[in-house]
Protein backbone atom coordinates (compact mmCIF):
# COMPACT_ATOMS: atom_id res chain seq x y z
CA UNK A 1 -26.00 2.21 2.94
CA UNK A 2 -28.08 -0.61 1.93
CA UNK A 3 -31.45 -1.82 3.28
CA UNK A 4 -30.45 0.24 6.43
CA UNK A 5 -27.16 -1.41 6.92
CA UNK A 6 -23.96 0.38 6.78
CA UNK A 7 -21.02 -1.92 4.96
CA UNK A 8 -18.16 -2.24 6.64
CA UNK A 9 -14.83 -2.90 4.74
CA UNK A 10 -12.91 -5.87 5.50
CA UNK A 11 -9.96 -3.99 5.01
CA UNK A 12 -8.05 -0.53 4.46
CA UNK A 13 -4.64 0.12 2.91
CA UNK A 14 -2.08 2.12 3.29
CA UNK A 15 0.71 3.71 0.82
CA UNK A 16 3.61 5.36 1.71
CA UNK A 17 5.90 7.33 -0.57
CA UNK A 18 9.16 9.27 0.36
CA UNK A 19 9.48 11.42 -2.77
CA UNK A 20 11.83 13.55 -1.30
CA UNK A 21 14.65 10.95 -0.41
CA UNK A 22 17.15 9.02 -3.25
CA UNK A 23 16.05 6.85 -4.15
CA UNK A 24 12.93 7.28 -3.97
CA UNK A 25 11.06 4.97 -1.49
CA UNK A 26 7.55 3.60 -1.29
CA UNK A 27 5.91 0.92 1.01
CA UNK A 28 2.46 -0.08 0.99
CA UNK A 29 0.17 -1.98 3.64
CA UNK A 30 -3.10 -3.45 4.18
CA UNK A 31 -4.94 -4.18 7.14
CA UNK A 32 -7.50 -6.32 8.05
CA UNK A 33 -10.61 -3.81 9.33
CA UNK A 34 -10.81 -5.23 13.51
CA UNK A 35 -8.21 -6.16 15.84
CA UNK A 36 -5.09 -6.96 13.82
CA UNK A 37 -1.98 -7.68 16.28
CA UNK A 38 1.01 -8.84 14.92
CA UNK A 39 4.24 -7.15 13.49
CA UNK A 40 4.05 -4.76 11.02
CA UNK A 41 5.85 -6.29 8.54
CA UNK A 42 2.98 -9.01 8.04
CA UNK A 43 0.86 -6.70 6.51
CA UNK A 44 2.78 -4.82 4.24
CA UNK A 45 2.03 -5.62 0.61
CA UNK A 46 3.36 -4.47 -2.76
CA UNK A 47 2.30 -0.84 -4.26
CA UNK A 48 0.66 -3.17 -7.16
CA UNK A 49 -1.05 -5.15 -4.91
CA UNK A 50 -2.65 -2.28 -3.38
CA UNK A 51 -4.00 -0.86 -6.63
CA UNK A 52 -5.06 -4.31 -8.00
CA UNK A 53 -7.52 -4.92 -4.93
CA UNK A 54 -8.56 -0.57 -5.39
CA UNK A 55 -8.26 -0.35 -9.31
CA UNK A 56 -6.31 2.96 -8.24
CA UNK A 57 -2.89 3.73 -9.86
CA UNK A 58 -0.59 5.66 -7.33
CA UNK A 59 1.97 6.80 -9.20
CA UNK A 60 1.01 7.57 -12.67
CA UNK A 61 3.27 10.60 -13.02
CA UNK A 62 6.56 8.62 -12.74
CA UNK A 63 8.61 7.07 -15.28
CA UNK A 64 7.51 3.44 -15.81
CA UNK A 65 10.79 2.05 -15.12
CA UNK A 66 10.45 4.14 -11.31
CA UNK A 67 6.89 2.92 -11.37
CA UNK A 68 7.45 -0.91 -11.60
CA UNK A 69 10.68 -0.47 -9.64
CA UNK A 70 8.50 1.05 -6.18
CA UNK A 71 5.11 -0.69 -7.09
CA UNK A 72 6.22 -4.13 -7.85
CA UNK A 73 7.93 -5.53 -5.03
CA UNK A 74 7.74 -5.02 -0.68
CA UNK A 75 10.25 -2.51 0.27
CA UNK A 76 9.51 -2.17 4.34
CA UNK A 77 13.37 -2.57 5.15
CA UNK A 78 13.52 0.78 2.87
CA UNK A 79 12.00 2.51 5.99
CA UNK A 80 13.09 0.26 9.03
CA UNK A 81 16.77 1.82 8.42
C-alpha cells in the first residue's frame, strides 16, 4: 500500500507441473489481471518466461538438462491429450 492506494498487478501466472507422469510435464500461463476471454492456449507462456518476469526459479531441484527441457519451450498440447 502506497499513499493509501492498493497496487493492483497487471497480471498473475500460473505453473503447472505433473511430476508424477513420464515424462515429466510442465505448462505455464499468464494472465492479464481483468476480463481476459479468449482460448486458453493464448496465454500460456514458457516455464522461463514465467520466472524471467518473477525472478523465481521453479525447478531448481531437477537436472539441468530436465530443467531447460520443461522451462524452455510451451508444452500445453502435453496436457490437452
Amino acid at each position: 500500500m502506497a499513499d493509501g492506494h492498493v497496487t493492483v498487478p497487471g497480471a498473475f501466472y500460473k505453473v503447472v507441473v505433473a511430476p508424477c507422469v513420464r515424462p515429466m510435464r510442465a505448462v505455464a500461463f499468464i494472465y492479464p489481471n481483468g476480463h481476459s476471454g479468449g482460448r486458453l492456449r493464448q496465454y500460456a507462456v514458457s516455464i522461463d518466461e514465467v520466472e524471467r518476469r518473477t525472478g523465481l526459479d521453479f525447478l531448481p531441484t531437477l537436472p539441468l538438462e530436465e530443467q531447460q527441457r520443461l522451462e524452455s519451450r510451451i508444452h500445453l498440447e502435453a496436457f490437452m491429450n
